[in-house]
PDB file of N, CA and C in Angstrom:
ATOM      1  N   UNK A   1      18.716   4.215  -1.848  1.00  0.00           N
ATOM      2  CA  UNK A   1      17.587   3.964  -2.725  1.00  0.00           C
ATOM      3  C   UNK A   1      16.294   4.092  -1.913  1.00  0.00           C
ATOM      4  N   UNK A   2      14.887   4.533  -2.823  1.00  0.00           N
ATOM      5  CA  UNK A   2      13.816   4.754  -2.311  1.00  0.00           C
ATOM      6  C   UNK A   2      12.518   4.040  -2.833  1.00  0.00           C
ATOM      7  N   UNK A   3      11.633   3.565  -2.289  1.00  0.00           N
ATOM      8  CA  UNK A   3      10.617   3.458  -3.185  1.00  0.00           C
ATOM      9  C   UNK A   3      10.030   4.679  -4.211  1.00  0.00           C
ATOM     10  N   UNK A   4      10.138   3.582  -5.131  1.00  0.00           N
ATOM     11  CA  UNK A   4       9.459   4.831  -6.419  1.00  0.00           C
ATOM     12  C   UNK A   4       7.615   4.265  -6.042  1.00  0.00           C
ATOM     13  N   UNK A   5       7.200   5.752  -6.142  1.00  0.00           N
ATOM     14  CA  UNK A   5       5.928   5.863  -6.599  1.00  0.00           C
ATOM     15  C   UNK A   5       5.436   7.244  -6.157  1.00  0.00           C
ATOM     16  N   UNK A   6       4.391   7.433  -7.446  1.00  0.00           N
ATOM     17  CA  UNK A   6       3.455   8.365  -7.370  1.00  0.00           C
ATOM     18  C   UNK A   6       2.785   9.296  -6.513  1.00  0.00           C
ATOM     19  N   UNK A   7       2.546  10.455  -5.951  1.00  0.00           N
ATOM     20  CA  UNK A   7       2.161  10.601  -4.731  1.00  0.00           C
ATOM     21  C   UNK A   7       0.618  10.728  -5.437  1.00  0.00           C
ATOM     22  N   UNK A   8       0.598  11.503  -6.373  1.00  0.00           N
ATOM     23  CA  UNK A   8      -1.407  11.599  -7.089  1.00  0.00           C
ATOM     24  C   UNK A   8      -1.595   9.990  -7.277  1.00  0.00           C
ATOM     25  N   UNK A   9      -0.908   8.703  -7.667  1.00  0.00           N
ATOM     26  CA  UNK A   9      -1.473   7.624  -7.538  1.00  0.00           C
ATOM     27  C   UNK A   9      -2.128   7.080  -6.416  1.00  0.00           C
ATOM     28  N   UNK A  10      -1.558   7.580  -5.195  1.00  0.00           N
ATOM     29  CA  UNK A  10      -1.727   7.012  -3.997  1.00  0.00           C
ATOM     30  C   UNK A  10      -3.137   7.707  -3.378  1.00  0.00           C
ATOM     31  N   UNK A  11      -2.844   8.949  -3.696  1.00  0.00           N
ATOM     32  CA  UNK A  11      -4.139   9.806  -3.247  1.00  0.00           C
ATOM     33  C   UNK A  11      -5.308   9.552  -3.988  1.00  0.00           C
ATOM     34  N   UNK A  12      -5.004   9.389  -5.267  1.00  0.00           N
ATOM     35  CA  UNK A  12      -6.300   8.457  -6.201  1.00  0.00           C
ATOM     36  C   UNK A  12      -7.029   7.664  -5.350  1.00  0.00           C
ATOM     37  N   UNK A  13      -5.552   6.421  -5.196  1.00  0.00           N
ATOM     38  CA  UNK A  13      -6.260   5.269  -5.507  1.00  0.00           C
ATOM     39  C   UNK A  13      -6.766   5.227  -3.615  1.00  0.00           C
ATOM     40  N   UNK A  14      -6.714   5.477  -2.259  1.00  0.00           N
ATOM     41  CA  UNK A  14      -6.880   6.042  -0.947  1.00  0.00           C
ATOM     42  C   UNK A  14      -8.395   6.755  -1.229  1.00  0.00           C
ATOM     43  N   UNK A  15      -8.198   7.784  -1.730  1.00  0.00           N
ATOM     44  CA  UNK A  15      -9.017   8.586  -1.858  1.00  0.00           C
ATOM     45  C   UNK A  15      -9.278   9.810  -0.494  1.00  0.00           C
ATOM     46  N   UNK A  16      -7.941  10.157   0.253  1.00  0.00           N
ATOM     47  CA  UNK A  16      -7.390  11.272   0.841  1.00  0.00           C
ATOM     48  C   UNK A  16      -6.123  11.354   0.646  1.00  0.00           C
ATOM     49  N   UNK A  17      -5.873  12.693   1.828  1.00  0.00           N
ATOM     50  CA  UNK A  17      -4.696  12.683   1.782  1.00  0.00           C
ATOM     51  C   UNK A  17      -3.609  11.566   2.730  1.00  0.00           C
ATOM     52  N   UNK A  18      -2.172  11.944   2.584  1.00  0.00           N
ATOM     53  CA  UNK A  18      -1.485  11.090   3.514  1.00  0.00           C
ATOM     54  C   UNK A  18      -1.249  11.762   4.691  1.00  0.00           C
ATOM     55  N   UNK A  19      -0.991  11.007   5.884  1.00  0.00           N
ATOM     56  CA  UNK A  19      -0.766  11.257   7.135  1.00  0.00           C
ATOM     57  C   UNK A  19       1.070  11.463   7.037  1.00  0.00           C
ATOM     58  N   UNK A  20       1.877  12.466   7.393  1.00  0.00           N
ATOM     59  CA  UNK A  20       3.238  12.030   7.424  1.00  0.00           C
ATOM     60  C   UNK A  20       3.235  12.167   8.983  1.00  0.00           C
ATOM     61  N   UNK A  21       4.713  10.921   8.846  1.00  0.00           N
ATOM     62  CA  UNK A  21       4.538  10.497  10.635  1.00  0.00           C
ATOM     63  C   UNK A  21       5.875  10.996  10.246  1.00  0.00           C
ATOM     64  N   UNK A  22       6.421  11.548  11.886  1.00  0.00           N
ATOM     65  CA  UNK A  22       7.683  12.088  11.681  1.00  0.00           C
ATOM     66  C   UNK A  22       7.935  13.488  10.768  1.00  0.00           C
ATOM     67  N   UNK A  23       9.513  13.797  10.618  1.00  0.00           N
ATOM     68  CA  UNK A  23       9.948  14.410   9.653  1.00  0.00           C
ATOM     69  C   UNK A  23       9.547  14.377   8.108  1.00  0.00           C
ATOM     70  N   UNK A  24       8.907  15.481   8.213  1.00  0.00           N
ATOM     71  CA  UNK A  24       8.651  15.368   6.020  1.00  0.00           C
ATOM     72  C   UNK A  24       9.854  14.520   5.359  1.00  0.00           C
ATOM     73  N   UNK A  25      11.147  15.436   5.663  1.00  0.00           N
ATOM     74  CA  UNK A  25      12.044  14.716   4.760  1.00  0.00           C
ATOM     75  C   UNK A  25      12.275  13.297   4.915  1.00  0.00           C
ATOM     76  N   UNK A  26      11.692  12.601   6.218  1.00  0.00           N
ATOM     77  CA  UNK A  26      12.022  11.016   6.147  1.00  0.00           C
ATOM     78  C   UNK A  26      10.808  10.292   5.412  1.00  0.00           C
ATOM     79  N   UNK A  27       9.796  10.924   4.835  1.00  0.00           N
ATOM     80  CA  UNK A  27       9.166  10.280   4.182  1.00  0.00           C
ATOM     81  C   UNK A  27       8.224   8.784   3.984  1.00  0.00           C
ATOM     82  N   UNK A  28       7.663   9.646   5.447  1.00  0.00           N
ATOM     83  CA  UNK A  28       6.801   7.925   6.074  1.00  0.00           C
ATOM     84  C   UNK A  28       5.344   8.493   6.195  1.00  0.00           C
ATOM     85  N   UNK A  29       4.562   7.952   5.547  1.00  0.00           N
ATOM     86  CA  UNK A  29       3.296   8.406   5.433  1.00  0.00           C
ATOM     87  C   UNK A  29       2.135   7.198   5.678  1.00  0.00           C
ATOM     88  N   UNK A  30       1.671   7.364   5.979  1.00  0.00           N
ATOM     89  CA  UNK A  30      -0.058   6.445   6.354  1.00  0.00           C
ATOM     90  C   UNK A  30      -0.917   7.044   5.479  1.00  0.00           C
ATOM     91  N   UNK A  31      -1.465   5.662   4.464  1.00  0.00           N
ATOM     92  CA  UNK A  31      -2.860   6.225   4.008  1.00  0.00           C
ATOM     93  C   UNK A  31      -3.755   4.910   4.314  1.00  0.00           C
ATOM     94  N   UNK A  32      -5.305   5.771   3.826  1.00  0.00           N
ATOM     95  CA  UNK A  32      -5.912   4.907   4.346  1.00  0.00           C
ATOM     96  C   UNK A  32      -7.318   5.021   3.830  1.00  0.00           C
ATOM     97  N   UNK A  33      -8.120   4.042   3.292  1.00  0.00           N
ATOM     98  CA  UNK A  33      -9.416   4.221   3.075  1.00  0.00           C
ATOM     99  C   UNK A  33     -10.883   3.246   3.712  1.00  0.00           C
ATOM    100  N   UNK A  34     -11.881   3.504   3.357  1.00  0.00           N
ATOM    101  CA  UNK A  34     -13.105   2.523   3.492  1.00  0.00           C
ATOM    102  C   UNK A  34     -14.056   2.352   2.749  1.00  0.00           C
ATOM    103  N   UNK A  35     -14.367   1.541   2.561  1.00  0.00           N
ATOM    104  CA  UNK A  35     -15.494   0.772   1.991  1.00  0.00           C
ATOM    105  C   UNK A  35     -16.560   0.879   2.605  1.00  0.00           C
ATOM    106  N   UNK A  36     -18.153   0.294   1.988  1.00  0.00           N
ATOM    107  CA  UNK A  36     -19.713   0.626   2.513  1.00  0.00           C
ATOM    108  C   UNK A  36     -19.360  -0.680   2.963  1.00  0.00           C
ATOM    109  N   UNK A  37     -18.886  -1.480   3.239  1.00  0.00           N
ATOM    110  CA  UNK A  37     -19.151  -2.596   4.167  1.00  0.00           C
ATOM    111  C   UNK A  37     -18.357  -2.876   5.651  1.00  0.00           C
ATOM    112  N   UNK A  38     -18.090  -2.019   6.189  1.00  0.00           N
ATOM    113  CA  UNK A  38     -17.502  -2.060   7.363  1.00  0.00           C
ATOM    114  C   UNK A  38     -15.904  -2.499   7.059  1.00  0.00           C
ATOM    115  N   UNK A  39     -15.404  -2.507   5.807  1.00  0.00           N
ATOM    116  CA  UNK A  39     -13.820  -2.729   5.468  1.00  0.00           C
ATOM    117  C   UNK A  39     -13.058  -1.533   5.391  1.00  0.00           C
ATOM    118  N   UNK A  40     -11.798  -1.571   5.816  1.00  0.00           N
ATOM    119  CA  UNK A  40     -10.522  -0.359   6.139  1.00  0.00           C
ATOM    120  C   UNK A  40      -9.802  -1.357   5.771  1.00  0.00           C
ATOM    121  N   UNK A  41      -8.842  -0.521   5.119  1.00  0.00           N
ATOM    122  CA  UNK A  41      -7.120  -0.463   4.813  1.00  0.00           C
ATOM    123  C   UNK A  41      -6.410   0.711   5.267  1.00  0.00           C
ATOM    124  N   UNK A  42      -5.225   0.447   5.686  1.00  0.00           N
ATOM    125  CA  UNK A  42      -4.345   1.344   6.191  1.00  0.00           C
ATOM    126  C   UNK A  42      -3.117   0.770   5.523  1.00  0.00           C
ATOM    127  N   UNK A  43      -2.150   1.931   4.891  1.00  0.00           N
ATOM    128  CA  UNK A  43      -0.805   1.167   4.435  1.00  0.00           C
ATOM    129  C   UNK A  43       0.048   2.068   4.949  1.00  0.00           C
ATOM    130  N   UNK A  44       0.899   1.780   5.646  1.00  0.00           N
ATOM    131  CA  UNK A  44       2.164   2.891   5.854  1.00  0.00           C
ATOM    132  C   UNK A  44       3.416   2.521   4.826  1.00  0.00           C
ATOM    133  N   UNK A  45       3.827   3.948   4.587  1.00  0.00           N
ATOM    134  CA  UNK A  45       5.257   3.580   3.997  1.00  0.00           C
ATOM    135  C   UNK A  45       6.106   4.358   4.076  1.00  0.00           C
ATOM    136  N   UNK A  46       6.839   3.380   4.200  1.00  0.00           N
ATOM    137  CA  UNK A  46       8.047   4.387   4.384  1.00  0.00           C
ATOM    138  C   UNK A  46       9.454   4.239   3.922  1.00  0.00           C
ATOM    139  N   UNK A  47       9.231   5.100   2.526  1.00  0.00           N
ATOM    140  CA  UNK A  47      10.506   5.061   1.793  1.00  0.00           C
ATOM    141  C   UNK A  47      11.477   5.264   1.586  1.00  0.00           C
ATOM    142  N   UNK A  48      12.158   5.634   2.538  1.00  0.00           N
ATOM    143  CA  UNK A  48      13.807   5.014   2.486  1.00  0.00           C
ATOM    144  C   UNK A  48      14.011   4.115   3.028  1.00  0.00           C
ATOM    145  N   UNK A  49      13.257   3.296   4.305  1.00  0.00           N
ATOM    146  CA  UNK A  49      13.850   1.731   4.375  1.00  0.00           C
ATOM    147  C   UNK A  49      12.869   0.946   3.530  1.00  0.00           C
ATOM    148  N   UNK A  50      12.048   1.243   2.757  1.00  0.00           N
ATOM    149  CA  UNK A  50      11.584   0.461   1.460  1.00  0.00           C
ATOM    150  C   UNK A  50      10.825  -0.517   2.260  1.00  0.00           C
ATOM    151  N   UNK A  51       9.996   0.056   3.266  1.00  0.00           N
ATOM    152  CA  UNK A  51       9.146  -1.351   3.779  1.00  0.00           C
ATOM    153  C   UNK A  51       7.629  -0.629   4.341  1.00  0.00           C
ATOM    154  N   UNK A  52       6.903  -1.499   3.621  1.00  0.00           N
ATOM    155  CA  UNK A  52       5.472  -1.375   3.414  1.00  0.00           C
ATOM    156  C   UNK A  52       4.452  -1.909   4.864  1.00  0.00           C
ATOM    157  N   UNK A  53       3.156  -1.635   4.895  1.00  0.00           N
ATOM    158  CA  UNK A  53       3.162  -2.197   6.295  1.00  0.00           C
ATOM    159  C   UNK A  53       1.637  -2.010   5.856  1.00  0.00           C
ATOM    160  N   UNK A  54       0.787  -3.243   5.553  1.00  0.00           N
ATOM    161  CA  UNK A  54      -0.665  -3.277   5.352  1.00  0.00           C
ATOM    162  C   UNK A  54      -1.579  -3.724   6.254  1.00  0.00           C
ATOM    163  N   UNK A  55      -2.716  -3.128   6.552  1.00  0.00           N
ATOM    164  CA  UNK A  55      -3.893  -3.729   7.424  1.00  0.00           C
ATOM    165  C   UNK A  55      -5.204  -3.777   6.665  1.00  0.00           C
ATOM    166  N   UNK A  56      -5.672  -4.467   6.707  1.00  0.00           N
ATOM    167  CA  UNK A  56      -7.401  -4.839   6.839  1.00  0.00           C
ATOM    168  C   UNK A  56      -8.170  -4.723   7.623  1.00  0.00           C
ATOM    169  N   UNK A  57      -8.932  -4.126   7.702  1.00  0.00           N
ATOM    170  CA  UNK A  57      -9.710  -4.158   9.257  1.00  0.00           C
ATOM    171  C   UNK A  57     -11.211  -4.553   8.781  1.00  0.00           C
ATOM    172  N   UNK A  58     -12.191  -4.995   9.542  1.00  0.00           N
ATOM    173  CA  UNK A  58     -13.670  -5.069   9.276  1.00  0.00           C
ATOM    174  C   UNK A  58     -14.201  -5.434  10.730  1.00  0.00           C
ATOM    175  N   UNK A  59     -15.290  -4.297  10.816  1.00  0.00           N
ATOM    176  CA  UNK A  59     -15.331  -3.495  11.856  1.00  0.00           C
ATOM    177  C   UNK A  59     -14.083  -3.752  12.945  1.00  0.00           C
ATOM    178  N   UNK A  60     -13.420  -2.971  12.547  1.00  0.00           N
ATOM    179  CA  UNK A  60     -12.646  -2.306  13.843  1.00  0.00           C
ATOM    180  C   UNK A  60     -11.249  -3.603  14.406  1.00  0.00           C
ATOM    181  N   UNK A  61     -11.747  -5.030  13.786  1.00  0.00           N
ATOM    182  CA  UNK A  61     -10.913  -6.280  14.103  1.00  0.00           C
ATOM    183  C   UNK A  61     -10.058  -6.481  12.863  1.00  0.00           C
ATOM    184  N   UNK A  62      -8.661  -6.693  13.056  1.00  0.00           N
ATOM    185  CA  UNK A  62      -8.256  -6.730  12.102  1.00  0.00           C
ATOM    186  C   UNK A  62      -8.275  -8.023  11.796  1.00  0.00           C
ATOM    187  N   UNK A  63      -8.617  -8.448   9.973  1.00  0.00           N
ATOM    188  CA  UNK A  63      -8.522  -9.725   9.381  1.00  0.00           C
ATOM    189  C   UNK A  63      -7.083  -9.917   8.278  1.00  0.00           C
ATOM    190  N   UNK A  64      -5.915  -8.657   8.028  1.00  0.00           N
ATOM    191  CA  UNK A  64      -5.115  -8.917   7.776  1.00  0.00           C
ATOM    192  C   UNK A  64      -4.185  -8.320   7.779  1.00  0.00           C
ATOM    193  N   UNK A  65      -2.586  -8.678   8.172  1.00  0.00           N
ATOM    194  CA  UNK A  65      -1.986  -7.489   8.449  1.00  0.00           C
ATOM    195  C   UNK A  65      -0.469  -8.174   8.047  1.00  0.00           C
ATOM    196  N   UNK A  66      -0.070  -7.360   7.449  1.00  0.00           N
ATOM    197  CA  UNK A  66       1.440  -7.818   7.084  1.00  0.00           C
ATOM    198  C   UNK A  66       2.657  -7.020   7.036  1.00  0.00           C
ATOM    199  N   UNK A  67       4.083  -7.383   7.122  1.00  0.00           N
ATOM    200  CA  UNK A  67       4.910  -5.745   6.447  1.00  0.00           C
ATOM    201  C   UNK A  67       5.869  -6.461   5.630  1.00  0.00           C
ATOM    202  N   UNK A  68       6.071  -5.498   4.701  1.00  0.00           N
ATOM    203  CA  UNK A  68       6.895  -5.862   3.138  1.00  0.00           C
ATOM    204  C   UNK A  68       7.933  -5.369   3.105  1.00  0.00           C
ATOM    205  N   UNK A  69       9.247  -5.840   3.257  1.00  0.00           N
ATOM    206  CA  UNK A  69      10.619  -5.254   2.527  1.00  0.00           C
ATOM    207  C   UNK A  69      11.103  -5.051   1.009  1.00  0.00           C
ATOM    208  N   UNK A  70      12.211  -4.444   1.303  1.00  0.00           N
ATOM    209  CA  UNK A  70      13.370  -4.374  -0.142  1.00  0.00           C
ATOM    210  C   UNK A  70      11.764  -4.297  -1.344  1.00  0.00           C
ATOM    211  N   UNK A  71      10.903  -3.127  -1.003  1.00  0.00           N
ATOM    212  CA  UNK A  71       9.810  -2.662  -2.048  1.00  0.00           C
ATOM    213  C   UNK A  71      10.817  -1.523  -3.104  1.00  0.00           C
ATOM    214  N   UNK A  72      10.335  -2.027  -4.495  1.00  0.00           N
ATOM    215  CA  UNK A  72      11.130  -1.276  -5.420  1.00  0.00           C
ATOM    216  C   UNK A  72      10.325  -0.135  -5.897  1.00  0.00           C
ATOM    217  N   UNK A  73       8.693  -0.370  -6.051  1.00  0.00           N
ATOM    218  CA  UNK A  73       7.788   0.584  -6.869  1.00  0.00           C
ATOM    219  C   UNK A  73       6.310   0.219  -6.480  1.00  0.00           C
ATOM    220  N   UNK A  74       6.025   1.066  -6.203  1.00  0.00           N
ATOM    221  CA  UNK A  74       4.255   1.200  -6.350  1.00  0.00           C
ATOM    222  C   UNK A  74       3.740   1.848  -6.904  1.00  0.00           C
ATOM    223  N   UNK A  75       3.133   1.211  -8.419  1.00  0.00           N
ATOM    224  CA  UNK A  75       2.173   1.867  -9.185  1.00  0.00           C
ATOM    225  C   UNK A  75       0.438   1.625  -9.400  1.00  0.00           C
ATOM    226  N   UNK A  76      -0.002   2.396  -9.225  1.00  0.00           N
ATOM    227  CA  UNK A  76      -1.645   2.163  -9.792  1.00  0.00           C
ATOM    228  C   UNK A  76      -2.163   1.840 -11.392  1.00  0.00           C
ATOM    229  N   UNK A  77      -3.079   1.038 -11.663  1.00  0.00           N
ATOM    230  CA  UNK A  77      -3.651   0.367 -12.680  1.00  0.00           C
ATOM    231  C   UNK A  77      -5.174  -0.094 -12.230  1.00  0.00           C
ATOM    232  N   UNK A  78      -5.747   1.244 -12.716  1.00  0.00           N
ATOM    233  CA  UNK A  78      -7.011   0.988 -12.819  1.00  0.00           C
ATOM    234  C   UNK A  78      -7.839   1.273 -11.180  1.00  0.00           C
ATOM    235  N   UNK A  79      -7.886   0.240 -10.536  1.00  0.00           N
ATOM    236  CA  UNK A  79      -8.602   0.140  -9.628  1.00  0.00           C
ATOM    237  C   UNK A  79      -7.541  -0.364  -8.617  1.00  0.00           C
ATOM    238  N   UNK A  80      -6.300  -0.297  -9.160  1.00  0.00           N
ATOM    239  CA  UNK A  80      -5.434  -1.310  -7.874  1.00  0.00           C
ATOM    240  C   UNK A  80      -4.312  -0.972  -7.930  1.00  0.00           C
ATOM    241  N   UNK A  81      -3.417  -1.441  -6.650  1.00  0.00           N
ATOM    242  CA  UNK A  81      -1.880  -0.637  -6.623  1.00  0.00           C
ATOM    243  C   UNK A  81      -1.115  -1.847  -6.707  1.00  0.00           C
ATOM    244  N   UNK A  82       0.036  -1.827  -7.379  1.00  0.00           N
ATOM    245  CA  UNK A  82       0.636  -2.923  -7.529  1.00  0.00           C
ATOM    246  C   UNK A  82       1.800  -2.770  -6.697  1.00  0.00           C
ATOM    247  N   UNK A  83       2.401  -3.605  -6.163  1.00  0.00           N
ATOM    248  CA  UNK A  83       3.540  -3.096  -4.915  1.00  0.00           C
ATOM    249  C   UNK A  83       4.729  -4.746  -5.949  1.00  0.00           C
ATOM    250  N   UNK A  84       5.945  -3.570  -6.287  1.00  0.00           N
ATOM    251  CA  UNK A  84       6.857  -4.910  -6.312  1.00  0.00           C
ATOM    252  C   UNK A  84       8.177  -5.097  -5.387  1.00  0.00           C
ATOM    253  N   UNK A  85       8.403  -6.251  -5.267  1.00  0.00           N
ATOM    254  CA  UNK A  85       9.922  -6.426  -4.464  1.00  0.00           C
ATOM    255  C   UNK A  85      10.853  -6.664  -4.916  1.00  0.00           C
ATOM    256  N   UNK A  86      12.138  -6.792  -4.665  1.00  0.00           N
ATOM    257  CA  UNK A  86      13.221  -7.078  -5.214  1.00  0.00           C
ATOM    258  C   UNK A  86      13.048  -9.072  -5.224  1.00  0.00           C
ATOM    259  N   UNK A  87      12.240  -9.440  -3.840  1.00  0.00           N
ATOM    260  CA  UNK A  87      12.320 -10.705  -4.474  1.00  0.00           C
ATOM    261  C   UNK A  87      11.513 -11.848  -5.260  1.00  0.00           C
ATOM    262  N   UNK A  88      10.942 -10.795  -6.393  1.00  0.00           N
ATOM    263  CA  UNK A  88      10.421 -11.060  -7.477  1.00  0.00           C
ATOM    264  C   UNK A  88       8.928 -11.703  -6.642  1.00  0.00           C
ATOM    265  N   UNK A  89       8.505 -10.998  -5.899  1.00  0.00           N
ATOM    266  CA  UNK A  89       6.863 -10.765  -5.373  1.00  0.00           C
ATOM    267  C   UNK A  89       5.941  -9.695  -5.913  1.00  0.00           C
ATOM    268  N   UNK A  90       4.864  -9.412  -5.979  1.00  0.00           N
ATOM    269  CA  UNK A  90       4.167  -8.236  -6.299  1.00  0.00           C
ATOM    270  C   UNK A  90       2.603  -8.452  -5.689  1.00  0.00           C
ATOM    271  N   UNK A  91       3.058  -7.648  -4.767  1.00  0.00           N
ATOM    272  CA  UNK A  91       1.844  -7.220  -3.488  1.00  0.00           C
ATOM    273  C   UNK A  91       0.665  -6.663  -4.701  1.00  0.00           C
ATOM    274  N   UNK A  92      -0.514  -7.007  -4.828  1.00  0.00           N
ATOM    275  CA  UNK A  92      -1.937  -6.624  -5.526  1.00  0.00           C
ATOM    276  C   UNK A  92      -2.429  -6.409  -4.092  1.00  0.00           C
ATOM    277  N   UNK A  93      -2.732  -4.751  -4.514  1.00  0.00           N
ATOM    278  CA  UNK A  93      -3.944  -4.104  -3.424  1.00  0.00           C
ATOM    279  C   UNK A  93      -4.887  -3.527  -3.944  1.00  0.00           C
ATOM    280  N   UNK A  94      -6.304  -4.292  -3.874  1.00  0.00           N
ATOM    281  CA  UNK A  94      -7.575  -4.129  -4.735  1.00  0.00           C
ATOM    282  C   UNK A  94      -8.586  -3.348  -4.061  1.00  0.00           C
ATOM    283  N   UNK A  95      -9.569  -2.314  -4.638  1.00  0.00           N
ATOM    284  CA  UNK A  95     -10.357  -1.980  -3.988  1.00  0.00           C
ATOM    285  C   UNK A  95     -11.756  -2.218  -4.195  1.00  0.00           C
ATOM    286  N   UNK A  96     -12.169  -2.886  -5.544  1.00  0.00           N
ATOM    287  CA  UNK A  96     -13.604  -3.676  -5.487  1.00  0.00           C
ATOM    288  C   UNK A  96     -12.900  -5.272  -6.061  1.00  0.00           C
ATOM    289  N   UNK A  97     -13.910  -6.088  -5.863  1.00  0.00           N
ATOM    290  CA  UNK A  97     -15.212  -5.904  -5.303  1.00  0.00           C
ATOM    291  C   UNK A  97     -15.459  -5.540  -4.201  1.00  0.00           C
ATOM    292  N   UNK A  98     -13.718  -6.081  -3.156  1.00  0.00           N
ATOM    293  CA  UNK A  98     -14.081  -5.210  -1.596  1.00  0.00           C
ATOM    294  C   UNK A  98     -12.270  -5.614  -0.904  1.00  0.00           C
ATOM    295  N   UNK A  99     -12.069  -4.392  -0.090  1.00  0.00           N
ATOM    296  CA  UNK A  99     -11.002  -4.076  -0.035  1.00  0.00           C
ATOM    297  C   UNK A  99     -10.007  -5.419  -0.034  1.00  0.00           C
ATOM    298  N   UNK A 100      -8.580  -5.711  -0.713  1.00  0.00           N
ATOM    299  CA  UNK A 100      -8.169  -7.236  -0.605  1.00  0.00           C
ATOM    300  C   UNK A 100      -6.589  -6.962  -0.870  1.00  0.00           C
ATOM    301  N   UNK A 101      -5.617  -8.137  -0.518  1.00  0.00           N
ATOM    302  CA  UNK A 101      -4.510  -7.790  -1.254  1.00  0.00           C
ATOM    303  C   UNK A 101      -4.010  -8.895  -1.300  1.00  0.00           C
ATOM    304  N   UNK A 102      -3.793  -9.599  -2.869  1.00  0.00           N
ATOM    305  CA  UNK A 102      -2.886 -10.941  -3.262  1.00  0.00           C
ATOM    306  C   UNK A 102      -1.450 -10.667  -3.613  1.00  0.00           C
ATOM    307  N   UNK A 103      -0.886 -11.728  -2.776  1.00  0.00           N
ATOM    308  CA  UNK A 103       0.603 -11.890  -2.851  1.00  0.00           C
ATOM    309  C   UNK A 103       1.024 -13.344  -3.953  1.00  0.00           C
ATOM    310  N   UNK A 104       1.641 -12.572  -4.899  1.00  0.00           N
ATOM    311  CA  UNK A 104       1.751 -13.437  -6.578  1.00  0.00           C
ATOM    312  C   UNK A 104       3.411 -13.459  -6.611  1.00  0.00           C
ATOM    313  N   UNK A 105       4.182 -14.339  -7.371  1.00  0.00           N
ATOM    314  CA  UNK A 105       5.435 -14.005  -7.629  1.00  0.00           C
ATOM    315  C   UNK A 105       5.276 -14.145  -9.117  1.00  0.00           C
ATOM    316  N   UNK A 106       6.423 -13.407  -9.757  1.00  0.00           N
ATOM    317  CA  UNK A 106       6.620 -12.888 -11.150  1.00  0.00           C
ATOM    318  C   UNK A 106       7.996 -12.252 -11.163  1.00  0.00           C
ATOM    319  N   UNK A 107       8.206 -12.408 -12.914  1.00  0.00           N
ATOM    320  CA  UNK A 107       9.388 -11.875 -13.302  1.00  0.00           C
ATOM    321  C   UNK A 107       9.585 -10.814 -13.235  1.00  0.00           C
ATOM    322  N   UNK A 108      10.324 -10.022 -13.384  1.00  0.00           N
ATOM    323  CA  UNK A 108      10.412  -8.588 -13.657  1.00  0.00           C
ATOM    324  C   UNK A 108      10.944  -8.504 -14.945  1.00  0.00           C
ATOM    325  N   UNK A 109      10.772  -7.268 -15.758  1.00  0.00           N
ATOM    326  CA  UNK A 109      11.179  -7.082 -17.242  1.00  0.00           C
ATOM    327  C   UNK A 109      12.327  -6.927 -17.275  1.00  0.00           C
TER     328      UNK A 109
END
């Protein structure tokens, strides 16, 4: 199994392209954007071991950094990517008012 998601969602919601690290077919990519206030995000992923890997940076220091397993789907809505897990978590990665990402738990349908 792989993470499902979009590759035009990702490039949307980034606003470049992805970096692939490694082999195309292993499917590990870095994206990454910035903000007018000295804020960066970087997310790597890499989908076949289904684990996510987020940073924050402002100027250049990072203020948050985490990595996510057993990720089932990442979809975009609106202004934001929603990341879910198998253990009923869902990573919110926002890009106004300024780059952010809340960790919520919820059901799945």
């Amino acid at each position: 199994m792989f993470i499902r998601f979009d590759d035009l969602d990702l490039l949307d919601f980034f606003e470049n392209e992805a970096i692939s690290v490694g082999a195309i077919e292993e499917d590990r990519l870095i994206y990454s954007t910035k903000d007018r206030t000295e804020l960066s995000m970087t997310m790597a992923v890499d989908a076949y071991s289904r684990i996510i890997h987020i940073s924050i940076n402002y100027k250049n220091q990072i203020v948050f950094s985490s990595q996510f397993q057993n990720i089932l789907e990442i979809k975009k809505r609106n202004d934001t990517l929603l990341v879910e897990t198998e253990e009923h978590k869902r990573i919110v990665i926002k890009k106004s008012p300024c780059l952010g990402v809340i960790i919520e738990n919820y059901e799945r349908n």
